[in-house]
C-alpha atoms as a PDB file:
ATOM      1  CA  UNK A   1      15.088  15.043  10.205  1.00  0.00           C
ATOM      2  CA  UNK A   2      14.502  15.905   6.599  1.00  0.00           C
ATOM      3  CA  UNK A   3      16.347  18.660   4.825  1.00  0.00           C
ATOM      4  CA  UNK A   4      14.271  21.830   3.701  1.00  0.00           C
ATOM      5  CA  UNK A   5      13.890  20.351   0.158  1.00  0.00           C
ATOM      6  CA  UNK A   6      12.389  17.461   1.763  1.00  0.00           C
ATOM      7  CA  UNK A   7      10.049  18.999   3.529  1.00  0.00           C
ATOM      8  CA  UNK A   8       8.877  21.552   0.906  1.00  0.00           C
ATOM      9  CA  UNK A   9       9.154  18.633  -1.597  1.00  0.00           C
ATOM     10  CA  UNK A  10       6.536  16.476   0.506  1.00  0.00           C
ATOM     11  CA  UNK A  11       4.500  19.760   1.715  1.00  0.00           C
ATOM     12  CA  UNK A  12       3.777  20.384  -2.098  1.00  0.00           C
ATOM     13  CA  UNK A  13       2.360  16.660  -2.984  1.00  0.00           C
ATOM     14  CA  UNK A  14       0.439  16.784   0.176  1.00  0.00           C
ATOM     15  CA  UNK A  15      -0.951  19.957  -0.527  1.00  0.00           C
ATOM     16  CA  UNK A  16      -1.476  19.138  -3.902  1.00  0.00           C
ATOM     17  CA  UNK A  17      -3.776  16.043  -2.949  1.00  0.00           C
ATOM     18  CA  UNK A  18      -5.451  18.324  -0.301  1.00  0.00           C
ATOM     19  CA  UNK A  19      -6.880  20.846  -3.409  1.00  0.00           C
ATOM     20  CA  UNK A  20      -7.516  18.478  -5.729  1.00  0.00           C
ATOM     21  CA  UNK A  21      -9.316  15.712  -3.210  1.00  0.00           C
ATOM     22  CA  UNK A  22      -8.273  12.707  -1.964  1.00  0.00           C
ATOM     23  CA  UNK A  23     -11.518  10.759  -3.004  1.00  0.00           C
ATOM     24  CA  UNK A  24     -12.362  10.798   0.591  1.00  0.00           C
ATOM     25  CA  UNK A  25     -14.982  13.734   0.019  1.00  0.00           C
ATOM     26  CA  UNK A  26     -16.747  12.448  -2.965  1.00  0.00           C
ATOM     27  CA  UNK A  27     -13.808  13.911  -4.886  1.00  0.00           C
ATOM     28  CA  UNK A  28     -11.797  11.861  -7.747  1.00  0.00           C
ATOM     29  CA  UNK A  29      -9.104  10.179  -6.356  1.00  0.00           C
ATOM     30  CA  UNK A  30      -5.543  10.384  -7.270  1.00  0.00           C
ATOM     31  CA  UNK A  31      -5.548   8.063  -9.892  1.00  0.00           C
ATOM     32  CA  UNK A  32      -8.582   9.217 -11.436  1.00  0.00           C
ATOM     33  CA  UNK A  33      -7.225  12.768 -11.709  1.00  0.00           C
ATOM     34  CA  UNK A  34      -4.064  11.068 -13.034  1.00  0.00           C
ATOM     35  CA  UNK A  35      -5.271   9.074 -15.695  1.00  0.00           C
ATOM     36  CA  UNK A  36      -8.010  11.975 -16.706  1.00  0.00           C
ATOM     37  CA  UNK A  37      -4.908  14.259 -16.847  1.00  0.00           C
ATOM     38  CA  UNK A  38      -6.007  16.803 -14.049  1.00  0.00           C
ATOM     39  CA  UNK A  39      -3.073  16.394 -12.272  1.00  0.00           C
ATOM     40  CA  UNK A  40       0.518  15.079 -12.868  1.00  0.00           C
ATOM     41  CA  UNK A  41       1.407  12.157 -10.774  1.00  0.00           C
ATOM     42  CA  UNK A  42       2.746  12.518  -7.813  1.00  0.00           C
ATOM     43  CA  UNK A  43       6.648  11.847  -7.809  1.00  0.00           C
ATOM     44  CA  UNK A  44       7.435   9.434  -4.634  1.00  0.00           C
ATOM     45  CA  UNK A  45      10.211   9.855  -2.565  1.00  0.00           C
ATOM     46  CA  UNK A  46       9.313   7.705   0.494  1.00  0.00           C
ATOM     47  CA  UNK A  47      11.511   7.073   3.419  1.00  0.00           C
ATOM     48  CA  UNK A  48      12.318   3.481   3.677  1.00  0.00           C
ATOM     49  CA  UNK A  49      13.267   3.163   7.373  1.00  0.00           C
ATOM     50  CA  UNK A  50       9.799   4.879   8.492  1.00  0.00           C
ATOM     51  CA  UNK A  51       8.258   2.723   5.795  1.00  0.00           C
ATOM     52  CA  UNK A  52       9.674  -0.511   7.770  1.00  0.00           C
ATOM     53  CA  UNK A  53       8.300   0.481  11.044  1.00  0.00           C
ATOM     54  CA  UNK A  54       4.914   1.491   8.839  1.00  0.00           C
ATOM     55  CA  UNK A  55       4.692  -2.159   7.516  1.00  0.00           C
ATOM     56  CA  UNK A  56       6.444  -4.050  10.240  1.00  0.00           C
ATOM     57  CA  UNK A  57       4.603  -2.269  13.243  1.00  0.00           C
ATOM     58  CA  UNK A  58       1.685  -0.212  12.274  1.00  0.00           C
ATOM     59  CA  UNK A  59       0.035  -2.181   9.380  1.00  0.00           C
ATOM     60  CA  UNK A  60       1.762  -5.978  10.495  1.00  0.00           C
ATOM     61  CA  UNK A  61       1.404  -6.713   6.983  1.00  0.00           C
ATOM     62  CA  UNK A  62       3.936  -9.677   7.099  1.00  0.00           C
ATOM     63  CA  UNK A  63       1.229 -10.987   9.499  1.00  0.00           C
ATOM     64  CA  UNK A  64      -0.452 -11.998   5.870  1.00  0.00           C
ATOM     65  CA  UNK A  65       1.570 -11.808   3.428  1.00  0.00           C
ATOM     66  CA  UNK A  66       3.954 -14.367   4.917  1.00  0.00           C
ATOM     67  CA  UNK A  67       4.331 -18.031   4.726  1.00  0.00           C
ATOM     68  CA  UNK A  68       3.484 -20.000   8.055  1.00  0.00           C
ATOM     69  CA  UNK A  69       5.182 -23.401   9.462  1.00  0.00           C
ATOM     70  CA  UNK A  70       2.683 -25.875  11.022  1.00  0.00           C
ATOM     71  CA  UNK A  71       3.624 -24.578  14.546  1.00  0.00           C
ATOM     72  CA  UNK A  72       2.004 -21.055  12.784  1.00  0.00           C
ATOM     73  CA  UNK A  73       4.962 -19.375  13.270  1.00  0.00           C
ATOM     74  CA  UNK A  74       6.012 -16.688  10.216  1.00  0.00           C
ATOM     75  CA  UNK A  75       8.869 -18.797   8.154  1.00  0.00           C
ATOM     76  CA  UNK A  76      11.727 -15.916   8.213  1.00  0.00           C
ATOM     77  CA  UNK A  77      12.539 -15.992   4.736  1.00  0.00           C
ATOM     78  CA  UNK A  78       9.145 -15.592   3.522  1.00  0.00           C
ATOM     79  CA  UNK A  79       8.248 -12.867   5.270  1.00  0.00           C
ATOM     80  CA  UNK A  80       6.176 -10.361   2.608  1.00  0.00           C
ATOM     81  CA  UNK A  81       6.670 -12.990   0.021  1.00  0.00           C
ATOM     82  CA  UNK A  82       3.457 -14.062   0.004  1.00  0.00           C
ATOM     83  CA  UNK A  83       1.529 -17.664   1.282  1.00  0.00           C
ATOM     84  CA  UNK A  84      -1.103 -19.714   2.034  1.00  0.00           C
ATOM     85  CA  UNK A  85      -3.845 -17.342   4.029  1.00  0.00           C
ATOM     86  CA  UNK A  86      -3.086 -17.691   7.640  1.00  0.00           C
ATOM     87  CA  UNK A  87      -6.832 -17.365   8.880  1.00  0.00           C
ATOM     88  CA  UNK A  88      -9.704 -19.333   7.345  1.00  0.00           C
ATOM     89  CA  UNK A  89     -12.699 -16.943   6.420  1.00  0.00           C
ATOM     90  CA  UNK A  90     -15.722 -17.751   7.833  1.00  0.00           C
ATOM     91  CA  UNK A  91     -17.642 -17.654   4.407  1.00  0.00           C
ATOM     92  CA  UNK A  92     -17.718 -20.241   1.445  1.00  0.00           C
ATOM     93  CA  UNK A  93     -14.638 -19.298  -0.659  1.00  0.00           C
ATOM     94  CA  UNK A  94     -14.377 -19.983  -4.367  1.00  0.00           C
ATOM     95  CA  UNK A  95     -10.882 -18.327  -4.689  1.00  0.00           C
ATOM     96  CA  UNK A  96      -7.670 -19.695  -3.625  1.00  0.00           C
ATOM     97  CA  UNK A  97      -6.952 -18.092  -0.212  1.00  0.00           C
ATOM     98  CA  UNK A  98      -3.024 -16.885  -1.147  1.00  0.00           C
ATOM     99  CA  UNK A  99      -2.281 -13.713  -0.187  1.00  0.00           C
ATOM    100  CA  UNK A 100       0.412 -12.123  -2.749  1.00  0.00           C
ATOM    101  CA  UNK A 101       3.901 -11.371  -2.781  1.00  0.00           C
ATOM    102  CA  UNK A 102       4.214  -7.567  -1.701  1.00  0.00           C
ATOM    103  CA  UNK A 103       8.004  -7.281  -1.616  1.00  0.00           C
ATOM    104  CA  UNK A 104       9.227  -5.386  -4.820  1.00  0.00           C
ATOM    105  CA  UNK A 105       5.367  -4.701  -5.270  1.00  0.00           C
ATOM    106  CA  UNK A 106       5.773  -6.697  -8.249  1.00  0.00           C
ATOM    107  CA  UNK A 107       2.968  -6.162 -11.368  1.00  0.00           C
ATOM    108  CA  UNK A 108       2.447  -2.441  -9.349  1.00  0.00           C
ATOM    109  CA  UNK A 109       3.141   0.921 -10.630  1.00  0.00           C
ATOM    110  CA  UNK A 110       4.034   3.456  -7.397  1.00  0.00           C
ATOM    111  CA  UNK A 111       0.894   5.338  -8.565  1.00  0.00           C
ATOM    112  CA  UNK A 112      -1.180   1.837  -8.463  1.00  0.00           C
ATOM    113  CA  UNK A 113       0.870   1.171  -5.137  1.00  0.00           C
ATOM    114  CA  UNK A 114      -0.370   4.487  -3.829  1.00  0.00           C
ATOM    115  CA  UNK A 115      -3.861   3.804  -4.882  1.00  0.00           C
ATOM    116  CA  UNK A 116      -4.110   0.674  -3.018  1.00  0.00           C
ATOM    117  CA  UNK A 117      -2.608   1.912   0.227  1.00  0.00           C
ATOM    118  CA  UNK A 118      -4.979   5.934   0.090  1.00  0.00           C
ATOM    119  CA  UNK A 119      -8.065   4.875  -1.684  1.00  0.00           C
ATOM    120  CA  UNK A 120      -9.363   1.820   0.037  1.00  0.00           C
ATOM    121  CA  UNK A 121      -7.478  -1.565  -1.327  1.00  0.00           C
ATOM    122  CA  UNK A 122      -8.683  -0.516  -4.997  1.00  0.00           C
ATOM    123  CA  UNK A 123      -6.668  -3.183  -7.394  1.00  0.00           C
ATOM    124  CA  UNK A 124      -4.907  -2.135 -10.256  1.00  0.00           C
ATOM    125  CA  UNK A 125      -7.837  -3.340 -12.010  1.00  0.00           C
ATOM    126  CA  UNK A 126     -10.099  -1.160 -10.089  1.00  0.00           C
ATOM    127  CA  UNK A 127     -12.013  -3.847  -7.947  1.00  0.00           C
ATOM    128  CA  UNK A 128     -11.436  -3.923  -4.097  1.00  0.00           C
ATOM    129  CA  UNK A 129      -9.043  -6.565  -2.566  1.00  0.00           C
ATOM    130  CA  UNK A 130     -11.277  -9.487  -1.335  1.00  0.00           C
ATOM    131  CA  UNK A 131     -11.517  -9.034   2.999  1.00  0.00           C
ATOM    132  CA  UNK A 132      -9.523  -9.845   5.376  1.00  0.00           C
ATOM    133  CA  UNK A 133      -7.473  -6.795   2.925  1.00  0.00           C
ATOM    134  CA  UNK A 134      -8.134  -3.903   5.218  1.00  0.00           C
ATOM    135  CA  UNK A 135      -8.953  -0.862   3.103  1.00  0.00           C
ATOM    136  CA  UNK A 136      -6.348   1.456   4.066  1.00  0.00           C
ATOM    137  CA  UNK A 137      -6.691   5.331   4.005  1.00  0.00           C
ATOM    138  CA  UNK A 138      -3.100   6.163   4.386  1.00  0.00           C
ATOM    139  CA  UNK A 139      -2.019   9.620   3.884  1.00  0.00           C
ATOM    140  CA  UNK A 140       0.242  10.286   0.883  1.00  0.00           C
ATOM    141  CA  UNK A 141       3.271  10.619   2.730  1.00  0.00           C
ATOM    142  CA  UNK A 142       2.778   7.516   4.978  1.00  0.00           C
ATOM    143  CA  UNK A 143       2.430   5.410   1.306  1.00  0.00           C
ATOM    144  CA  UNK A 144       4.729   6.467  -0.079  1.00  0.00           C
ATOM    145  CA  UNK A 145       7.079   5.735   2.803  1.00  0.00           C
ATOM    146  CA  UNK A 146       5.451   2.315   2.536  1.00  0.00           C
ATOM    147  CA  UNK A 147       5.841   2.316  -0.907  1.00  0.00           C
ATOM    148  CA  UNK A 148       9.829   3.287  -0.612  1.00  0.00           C
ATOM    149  CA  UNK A 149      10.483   0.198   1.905  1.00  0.00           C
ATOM    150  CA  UNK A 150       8.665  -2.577  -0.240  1.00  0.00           C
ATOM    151  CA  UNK A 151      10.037  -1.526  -3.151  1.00  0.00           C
ATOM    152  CA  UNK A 152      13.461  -2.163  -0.994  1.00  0.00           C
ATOM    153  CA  UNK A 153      12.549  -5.896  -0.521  1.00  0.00           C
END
């Protein structure tokens, strides 16, 4: 359980992103606002230990973004590190099919962390992630819990 501050500290981001849209209602998102200076960004204070069970049990993303032996089994000390794609896509592919290292979040800011995880798998360079990337609508708290735990890897 969170103290007060916590609680009124998350309550105020939340409700901050509630008024000024989430970009799920035709609304900028958060980064838009950010960047056109509507808003201030959102300080994140995630919880890493709800962030684990987020990644590890909710969103599987080591499931990915892990490295596979030839028996397809995750290799333990890759797990988040990135690897080879462990599914084939059923289209012709003229990219590599790596999946990227997400422990650290290396090359992200938390704000273009956040973006990926509440607006829909937006890249920092404002393209979608290429499928099988699911396009996440997490709420701000659950990212930034998310956030808080890969930044811990």
């Amino acid at each position: 359980m969170g103290t007060v501050r916590e609680w009124a500290r998350g309550a105020v981001v939340v409700g901050l992103i509630a008024v000024s849209g989430s970009g799920w209602f035709g609304q900028p998102g958060v980064i838009a606002q950010v960047r056109e200076g509507a808003i201030a960004a959102p300080a994140l204070s995630g919880d890493v230990a709800r962030g684990r069970y987020l990644v590890e049990r909710v969103a599987m993303c080591g499931e990915c973004h892990s490295a596979r032996n030839d028996a397809g089994d995750i290799v333990p000390d890759t797990r988040l590190q990135g690897g080879a794609m462990p599914a084939s896509v059923p289209w012709p592919a003229d990219w590599p099919l790596q999946v990227p290292r997400i422990a650290g979040l290396p090359g992200y800011s938390d704000l273009e962390a956040l973006r990926v995880l509440t607006e829909g798998a937006i890249k920092r360079n404002g393209t979608r992630a290429r499928a099988p990337m699911p396009r996440f609508r997490m709420s701000v708290a659950d990212a930034s819990d998310v956030i808080a735990f890969l930044r811990s890897q």
